[in-house]
C-alpha atoms as a PDB file:
ATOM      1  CA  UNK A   1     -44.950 -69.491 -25.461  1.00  0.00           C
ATOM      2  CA  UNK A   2     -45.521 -66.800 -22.809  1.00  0.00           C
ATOM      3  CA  UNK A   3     -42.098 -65.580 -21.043  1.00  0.00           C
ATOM      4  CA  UNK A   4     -42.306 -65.209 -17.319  1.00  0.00           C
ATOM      5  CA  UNK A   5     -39.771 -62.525 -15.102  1.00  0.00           C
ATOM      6  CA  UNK A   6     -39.020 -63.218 -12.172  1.00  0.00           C
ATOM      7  CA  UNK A   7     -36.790 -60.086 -10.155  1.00  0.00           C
ATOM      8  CA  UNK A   8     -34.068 -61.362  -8.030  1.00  0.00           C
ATOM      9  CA  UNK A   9     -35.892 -60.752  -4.543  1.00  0.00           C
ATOM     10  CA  UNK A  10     -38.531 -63.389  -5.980  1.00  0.00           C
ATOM     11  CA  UNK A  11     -36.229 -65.660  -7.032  1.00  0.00           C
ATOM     12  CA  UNK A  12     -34.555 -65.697  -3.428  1.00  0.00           C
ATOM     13  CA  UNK A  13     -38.113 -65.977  -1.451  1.00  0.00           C
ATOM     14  CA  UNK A  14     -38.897 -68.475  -4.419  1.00  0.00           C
ATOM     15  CA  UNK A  15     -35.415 -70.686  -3.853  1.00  0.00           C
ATOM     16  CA  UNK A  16     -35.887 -70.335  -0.053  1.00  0.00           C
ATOM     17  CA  UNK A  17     -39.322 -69.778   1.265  1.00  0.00           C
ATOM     18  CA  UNK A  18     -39.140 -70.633   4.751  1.00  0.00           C
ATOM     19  CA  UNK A  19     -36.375 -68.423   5.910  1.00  0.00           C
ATOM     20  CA  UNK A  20     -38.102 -65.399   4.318  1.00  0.00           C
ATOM     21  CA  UNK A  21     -41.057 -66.053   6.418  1.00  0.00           C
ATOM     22  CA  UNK A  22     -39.316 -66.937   9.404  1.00  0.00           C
ATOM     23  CA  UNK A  23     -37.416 -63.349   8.997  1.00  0.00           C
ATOM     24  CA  UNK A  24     -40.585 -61.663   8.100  1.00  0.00           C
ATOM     25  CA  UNK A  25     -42.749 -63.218  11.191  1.00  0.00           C
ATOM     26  CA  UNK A  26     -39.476 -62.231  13.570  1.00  0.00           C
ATOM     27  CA  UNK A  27     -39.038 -58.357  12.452  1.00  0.00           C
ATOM     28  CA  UNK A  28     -43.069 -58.405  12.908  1.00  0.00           C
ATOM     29  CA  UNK A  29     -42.875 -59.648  16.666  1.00  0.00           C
ATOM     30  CA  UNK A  30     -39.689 -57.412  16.881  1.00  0.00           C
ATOM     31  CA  UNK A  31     -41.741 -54.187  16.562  1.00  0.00           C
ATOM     32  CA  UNK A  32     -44.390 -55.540  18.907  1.00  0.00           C
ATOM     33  CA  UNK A  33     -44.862 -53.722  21.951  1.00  0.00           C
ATOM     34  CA  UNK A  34     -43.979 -55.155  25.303  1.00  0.00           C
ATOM     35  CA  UNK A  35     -43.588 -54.103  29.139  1.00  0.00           C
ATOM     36  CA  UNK A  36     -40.721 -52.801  30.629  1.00  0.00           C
ATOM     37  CA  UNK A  37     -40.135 -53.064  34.429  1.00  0.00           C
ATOM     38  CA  UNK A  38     -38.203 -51.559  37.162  1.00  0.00           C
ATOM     39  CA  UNK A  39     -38.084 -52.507  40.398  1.00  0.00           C
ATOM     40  CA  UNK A  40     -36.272 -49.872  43.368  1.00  0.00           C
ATOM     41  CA  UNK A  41     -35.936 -50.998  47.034  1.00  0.00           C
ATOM     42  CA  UNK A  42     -34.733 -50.177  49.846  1.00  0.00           C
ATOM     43  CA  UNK A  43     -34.073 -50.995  54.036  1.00  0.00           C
ATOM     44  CA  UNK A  44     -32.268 -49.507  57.035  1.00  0.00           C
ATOM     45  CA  UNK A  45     -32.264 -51.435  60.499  1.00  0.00           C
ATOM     46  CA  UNK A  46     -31.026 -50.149  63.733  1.00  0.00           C
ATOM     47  CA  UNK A  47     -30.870 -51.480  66.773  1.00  0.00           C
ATOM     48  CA  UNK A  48     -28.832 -50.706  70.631  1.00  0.00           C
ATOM     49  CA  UNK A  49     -30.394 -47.340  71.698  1.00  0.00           C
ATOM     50  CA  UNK A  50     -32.231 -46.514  69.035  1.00  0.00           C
ATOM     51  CA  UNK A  51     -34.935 -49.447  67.805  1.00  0.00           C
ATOM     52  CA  UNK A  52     -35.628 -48.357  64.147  1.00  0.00           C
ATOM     53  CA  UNK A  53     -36.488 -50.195  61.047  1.00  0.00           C
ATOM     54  CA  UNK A  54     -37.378 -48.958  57.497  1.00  0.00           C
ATOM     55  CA  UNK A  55     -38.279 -50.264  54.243  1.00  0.00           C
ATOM     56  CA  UNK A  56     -39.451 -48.954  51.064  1.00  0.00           C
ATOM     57  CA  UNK A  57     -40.433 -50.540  48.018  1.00  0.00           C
ATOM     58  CA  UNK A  58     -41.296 -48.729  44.391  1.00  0.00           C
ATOM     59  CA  UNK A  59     -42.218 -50.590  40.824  1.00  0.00           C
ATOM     60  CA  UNK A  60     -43.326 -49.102  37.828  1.00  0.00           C
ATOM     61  CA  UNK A  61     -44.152 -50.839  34.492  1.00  0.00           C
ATOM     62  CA  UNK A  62     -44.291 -49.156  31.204  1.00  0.00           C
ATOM     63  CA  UNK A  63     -45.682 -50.329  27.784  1.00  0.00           C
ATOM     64  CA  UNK A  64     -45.058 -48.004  24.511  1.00  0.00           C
ATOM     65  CA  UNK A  65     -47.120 -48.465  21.611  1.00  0.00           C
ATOM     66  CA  UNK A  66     -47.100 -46.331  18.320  1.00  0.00           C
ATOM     67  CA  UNK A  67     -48.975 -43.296  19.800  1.00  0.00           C
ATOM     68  CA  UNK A  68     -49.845 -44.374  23.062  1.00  0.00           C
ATOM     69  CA  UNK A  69     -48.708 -45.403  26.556  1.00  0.00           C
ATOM     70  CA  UNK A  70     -49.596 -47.314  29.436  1.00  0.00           C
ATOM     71  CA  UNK A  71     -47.859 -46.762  32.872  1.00  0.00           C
ATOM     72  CA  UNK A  72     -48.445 -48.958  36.373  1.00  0.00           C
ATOM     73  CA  UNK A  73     -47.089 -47.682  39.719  1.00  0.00           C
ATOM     74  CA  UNK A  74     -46.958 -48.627  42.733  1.00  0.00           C
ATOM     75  CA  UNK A  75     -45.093 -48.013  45.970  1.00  0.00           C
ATOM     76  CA  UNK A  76     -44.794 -48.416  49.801  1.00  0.00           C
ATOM     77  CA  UNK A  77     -43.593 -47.427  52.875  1.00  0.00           C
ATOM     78  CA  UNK A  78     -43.062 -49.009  56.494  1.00  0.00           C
ATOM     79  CA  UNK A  79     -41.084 -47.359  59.128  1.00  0.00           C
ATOM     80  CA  UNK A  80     -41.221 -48.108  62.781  1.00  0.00           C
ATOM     81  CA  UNK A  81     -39.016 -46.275  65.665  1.00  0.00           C
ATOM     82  CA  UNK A  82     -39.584 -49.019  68.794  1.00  0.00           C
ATOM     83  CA  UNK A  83     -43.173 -49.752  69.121  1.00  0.00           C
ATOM     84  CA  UNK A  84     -44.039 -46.912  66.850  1.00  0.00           C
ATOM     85  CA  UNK A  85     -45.192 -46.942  63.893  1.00  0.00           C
ATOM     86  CA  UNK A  86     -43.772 -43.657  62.264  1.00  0.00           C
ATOM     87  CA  UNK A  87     -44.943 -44.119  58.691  1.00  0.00           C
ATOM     88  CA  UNK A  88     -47.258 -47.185  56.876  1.00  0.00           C
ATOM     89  CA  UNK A  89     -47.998 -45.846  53.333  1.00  0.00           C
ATOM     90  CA  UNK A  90     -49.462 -47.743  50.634  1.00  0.00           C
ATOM     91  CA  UNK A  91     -49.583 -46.217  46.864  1.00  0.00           C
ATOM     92  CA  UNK A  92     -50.934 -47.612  43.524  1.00  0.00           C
ATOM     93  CA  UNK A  93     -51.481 -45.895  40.040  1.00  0.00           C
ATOM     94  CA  UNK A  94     -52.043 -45.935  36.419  1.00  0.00           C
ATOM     95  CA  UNK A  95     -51.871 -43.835  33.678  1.00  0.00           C
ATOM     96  CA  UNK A  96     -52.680 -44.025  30.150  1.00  0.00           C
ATOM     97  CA  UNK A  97     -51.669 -41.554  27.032  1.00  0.00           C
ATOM     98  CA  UNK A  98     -53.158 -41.159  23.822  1.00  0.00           C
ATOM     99  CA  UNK A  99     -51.505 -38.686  20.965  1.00  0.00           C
ATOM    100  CA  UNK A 100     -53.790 -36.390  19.554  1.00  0.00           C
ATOM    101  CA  UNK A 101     -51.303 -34.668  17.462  1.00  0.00           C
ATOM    102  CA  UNK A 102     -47.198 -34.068  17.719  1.00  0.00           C
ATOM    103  CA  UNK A 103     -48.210 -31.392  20.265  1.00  0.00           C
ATOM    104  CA  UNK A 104     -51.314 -32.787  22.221  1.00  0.00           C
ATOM    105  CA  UNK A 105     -52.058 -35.510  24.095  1.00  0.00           C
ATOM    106  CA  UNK A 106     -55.131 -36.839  26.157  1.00  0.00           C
ATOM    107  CA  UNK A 107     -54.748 -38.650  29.286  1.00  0.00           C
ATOM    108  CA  UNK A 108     -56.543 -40.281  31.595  1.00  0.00           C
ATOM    109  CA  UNK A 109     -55.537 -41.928  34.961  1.00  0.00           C
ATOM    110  CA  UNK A 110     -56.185 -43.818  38.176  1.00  0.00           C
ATOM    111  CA  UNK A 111     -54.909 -43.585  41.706  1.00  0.00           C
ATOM    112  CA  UNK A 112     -54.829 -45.592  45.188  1.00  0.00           C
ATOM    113  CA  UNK A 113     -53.479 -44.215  48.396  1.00  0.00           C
ATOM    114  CA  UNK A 114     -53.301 -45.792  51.805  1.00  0.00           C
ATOM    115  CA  UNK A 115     -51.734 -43.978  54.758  1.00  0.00           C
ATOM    116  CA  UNK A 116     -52.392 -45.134  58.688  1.00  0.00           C
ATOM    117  CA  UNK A 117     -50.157 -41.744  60.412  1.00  0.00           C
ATOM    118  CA  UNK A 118     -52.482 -39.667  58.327  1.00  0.00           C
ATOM    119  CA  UNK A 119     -55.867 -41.400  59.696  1.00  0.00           C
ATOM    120  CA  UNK A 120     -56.739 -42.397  55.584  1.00  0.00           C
ATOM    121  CA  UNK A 121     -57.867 -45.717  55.146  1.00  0.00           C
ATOM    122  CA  UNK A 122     -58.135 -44.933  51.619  1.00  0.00           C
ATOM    123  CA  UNK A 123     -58.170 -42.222  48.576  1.00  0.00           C
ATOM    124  CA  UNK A 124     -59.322 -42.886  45.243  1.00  0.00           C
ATOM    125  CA  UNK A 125     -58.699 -40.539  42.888  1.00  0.00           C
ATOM    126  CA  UNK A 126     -59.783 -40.564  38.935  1.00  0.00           C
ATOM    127  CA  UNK A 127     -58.694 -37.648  36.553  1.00  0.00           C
ATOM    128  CA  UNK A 128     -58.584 -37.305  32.757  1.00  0.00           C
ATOM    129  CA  UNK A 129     -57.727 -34.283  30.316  1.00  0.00           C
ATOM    130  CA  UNK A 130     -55.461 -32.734  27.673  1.00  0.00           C
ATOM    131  CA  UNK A 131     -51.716 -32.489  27.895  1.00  0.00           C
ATOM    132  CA  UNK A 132     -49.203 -30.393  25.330  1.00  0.00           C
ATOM    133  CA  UNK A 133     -45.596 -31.826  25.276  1.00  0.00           C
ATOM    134  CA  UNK A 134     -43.615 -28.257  25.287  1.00  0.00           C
ATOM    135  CA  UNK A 135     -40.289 -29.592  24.870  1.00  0.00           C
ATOM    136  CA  UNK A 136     -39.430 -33.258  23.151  1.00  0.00           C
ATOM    137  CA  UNK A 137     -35.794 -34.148  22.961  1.00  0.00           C
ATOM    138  CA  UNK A 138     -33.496 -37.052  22.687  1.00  0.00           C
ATOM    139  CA  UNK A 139     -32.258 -36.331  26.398  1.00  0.00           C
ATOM    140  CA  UNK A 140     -35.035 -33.933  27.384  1.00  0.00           C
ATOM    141  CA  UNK A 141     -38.819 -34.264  27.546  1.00  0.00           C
ATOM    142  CA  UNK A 142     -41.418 -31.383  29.390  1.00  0.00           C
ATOM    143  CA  UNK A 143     -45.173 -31.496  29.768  1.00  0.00           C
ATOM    144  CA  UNK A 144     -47.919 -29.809  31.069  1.00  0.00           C
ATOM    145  CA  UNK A 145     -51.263 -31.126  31.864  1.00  0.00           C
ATOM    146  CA  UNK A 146     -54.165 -30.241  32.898  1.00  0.00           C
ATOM    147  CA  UNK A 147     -58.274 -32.355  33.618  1.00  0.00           C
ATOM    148  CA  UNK A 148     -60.994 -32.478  36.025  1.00  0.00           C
ATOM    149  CA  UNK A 149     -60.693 -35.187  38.392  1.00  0.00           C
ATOM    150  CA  UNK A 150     -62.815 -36.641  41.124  1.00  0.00           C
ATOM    151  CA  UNK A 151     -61.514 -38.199  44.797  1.00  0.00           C
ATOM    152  CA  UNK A 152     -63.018 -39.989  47.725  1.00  0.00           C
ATOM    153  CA  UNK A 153     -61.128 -40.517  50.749  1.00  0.00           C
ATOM    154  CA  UNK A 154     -62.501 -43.144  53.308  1.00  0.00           C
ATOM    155  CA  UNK A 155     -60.934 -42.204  57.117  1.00  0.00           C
ATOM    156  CA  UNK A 156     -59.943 -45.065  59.592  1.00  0.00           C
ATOM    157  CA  UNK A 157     -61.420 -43.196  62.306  1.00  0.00           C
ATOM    158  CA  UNK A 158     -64.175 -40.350  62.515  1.00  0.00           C
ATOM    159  CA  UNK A 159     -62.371 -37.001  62.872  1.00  0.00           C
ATOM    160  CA  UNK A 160     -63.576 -35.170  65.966  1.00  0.00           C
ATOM    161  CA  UNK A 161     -62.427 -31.823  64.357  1.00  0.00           C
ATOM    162  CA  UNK A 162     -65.800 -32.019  62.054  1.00  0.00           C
ATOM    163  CA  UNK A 163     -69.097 -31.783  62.967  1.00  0.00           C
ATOM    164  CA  UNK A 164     -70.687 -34.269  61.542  1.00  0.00           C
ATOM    165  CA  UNK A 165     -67.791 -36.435  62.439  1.00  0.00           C
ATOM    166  CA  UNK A 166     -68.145 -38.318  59.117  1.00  0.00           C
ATOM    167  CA  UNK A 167     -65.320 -40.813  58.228  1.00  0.00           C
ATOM    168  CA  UNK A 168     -65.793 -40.443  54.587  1.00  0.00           C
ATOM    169  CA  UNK A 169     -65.192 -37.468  51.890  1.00  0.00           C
ATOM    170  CA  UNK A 170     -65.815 -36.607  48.662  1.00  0.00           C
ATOM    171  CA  UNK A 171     -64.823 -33.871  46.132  1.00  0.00           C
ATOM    172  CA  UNK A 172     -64.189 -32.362  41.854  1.00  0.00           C
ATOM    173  CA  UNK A 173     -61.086 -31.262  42.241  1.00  0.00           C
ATOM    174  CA  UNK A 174     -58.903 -29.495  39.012  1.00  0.00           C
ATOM    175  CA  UNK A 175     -55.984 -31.355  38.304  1.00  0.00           C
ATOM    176  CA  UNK A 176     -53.141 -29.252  36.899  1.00  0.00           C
ATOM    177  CA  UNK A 177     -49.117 -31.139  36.275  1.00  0.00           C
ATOM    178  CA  UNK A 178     -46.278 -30.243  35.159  1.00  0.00           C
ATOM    179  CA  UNK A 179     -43.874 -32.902  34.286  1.00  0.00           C
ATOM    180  CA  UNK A 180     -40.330 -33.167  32.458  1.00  0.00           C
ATOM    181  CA  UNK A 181     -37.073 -35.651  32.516  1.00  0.00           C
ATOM    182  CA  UNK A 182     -33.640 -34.673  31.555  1.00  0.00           C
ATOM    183  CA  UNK A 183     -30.398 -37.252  30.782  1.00  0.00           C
ATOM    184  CA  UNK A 184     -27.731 -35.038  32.092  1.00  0.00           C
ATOM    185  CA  UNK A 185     -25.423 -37.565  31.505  1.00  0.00           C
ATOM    186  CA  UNK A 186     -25.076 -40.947  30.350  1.00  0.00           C
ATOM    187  CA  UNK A 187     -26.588 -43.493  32.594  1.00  0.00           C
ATOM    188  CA  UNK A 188     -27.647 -40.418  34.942  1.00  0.00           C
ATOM    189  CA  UNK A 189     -31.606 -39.748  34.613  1.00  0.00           C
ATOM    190  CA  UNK A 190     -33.834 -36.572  36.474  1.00  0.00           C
ATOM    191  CA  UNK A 191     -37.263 -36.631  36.840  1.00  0.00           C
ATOM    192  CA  UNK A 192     -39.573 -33.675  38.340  1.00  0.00           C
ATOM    193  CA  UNK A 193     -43.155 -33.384  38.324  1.00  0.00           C
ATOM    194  CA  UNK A 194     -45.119 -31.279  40.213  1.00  0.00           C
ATOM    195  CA  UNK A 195     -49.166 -31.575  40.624  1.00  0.00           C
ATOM    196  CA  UNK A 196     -51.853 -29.075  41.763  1.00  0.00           C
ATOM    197  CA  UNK A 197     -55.519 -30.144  43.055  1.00  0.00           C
ATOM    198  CA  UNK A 198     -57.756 -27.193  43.726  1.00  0.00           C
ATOM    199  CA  UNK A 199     -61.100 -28.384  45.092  1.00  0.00           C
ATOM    200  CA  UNK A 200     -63.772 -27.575  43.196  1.00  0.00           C
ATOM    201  CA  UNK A 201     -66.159 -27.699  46.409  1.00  0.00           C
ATOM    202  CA  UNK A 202     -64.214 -25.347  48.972  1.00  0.00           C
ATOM    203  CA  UNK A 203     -62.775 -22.343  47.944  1.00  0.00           C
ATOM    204  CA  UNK A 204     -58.849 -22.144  48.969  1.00  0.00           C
ATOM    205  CA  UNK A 205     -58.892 -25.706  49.540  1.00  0.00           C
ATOM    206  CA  UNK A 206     -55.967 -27.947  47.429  1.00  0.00           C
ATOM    207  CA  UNK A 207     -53.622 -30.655  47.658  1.00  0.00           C
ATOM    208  CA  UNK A 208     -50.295 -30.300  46.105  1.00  0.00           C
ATOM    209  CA  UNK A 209     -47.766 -33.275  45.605  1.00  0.00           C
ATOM    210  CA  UNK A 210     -44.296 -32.682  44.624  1.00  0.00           C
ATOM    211  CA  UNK A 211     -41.896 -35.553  43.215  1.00  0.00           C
ATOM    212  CA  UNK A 212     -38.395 -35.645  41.933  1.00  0.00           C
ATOM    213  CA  UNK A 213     -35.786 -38.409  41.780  1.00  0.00           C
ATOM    214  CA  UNK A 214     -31.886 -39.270  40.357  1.00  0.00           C
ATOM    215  CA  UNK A 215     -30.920 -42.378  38.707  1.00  0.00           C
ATOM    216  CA  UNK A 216     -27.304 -43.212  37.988  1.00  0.00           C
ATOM    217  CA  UNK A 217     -26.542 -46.439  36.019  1.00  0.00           C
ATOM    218  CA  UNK A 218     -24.407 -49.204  37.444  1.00  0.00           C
ATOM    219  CA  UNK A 219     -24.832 -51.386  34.688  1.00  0.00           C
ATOM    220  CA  UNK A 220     -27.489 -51.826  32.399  1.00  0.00           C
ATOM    221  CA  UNK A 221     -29.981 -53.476  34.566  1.00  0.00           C
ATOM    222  CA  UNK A 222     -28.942 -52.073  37.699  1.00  0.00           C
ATOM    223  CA  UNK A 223     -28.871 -48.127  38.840  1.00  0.00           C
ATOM    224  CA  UNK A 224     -28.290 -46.192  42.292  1.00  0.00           C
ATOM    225  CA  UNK A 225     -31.584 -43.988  42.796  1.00  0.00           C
ATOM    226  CA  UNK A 226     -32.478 -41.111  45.153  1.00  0.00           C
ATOM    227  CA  UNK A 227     -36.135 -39.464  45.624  1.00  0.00           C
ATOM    228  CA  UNK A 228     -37.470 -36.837  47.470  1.00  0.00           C
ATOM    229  CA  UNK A 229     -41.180 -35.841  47.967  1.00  0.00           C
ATOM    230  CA  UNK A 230     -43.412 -33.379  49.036  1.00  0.00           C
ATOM    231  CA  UNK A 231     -46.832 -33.607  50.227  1.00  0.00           C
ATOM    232  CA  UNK A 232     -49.510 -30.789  51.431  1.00  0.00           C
ATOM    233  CA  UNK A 233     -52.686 -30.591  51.827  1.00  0.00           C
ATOM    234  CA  UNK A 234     -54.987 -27.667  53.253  1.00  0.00           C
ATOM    235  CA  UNK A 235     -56.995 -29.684  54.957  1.00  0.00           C
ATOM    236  CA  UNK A 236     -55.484 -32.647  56.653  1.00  0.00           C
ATOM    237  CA  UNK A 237     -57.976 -33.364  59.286  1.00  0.00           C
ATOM    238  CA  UNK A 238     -57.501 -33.089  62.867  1.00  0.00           C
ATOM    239  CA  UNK A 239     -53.919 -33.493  64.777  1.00  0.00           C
ATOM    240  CA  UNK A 240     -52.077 -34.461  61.032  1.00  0.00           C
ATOM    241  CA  UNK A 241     -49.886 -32.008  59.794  1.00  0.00           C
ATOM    242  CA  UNK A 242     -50.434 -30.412  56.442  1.00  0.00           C
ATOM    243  CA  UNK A 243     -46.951 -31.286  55.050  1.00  0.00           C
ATOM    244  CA  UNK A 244     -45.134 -34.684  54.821  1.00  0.00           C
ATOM    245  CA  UNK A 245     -41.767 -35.023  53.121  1.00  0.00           C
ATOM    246  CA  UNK A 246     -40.033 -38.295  52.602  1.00  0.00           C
ATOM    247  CA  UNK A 247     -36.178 -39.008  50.951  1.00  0.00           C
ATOM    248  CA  UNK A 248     -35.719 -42.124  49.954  1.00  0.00           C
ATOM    249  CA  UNK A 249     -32.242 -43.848  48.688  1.00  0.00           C
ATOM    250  CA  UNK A 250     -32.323 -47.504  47.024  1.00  0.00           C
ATOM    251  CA  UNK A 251     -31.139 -50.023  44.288  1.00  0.00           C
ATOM    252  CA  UNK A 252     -33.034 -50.175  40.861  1.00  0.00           C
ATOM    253  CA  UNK A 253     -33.182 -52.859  38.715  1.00  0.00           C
ATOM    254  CA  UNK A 254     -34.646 -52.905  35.362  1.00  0.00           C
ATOM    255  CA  UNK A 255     -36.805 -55.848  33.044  1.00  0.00           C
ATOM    256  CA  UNK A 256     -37.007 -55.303  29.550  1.00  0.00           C
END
């Protein structure tokens, strides 16, 4: 009569069935990928001789995956001194990472950008290329892209400074980034990133944004944050001024 042998880890998944599959189907949704979230806000109100109000709003969403990455942004800005409306900026991105190798990455992203005091009633930028991560820590991460991206910017009003007075442009632009974030601390988070775009049509013509920000944990969910930004562009249209800078202070709160 034929002897059967059974090891002990089929004896235990024979005895109890059920629990090994419920453990097995948990560790598989365990290692599934899902969105993380964090919200930042922030308001000031004045009032008595000076009339002034300002709010600002930022949320970005994040989903990891073995190899890739997904990003969503979005931000905006409202500030108004009296009957003035000093700033009314509207921002929304996405970016998406693929790993080529430990050292290379492609990228491709998307980008949104609504701003009345600038006379832009919208920019649409699209830009995609190669990326090398030069430095990948535990606390510290620094890369450095670089693609070929494409914009259109829609005007609210015709700028008299042109000839044509057309209330639309279009360009190929380079797109060249340098990135990095460093934990200095525990709970305590810097991020830097600084992007070129020389136009591809105009000679001596580019845009160059400039971000950077501190996050300090309160708790786990919750963190004190601080940004500043820079802004230029070489061509700004009539009566707007090449360079805008912004520093914004908030509360963060994060979604996991």
């Amino acid at each position: 009569m034929p002897r059967l042998a059974l090891t002990g880890a089929a004896v235990a998944a024979a005895a109890c069935p059920l629990p090994a599959l419920a453990q097995a189907e948990q560790m598989t949704m365990t290692l599934q990928p899902k969105w993380r979230v964090e919200l930042t806000a922030g308001a000031s109100v004045a009032s008595g001789n000076n009339e002034a109000t300002t709010f600002n709003f930022a949320g970005e969403a994040r989903r990891t995956a073995e190899g890739s990455e997904w990003v969503l942004r979005g931000a905006a800005l409202l500030a108004r001194n009296g009957e003035n409306t000093t700033a009314d900026r509207q921002t929304v991105g996405t970016r998406y990472d693929l790993e080529l190798s430990p050292l290379r990455f492609f990228f491709a992203q998307g980008d949104w950008l609504r701003d009345v005091p600038a006379n832009l009633a919208q920019r649409v930028s699209v830009s995609t290329g190669n990326g090398v991560h030069l430095l990948r820590a535990n606390r510290n991460e620094w890369d450095l892209l670089a693609g070929l991206g494409y914009s259109f910017d829609r005007l609210r009003r015709p700028d008299p400074g042109r000839r044509d007075r057309r209330s639309h442009d279009d360009r190929f632009e380079l797109l060249l980034r340098e990135e990095s974030r460093h934990e200095v601390a525990d709970g305590t988070t810097l991020k830097q990133a600084l992007t070129l775009r020389p136009s591809l049509r105009n000679s001596g013509e580019y845009r160059a944004e400039f971000d950077s920000s501190i996050s300090v944990a309160i708790t786990r969910a919750l963190s004190l944050t601080a940004s500043f930004t820079v802004r230029h562009d070489t061509d700004p249209g009539t009566r707007v001024k090449p360079t805008d800078t912004l520093f914004v202070t908030g509360l963060s709160v994060k979604l996991d």
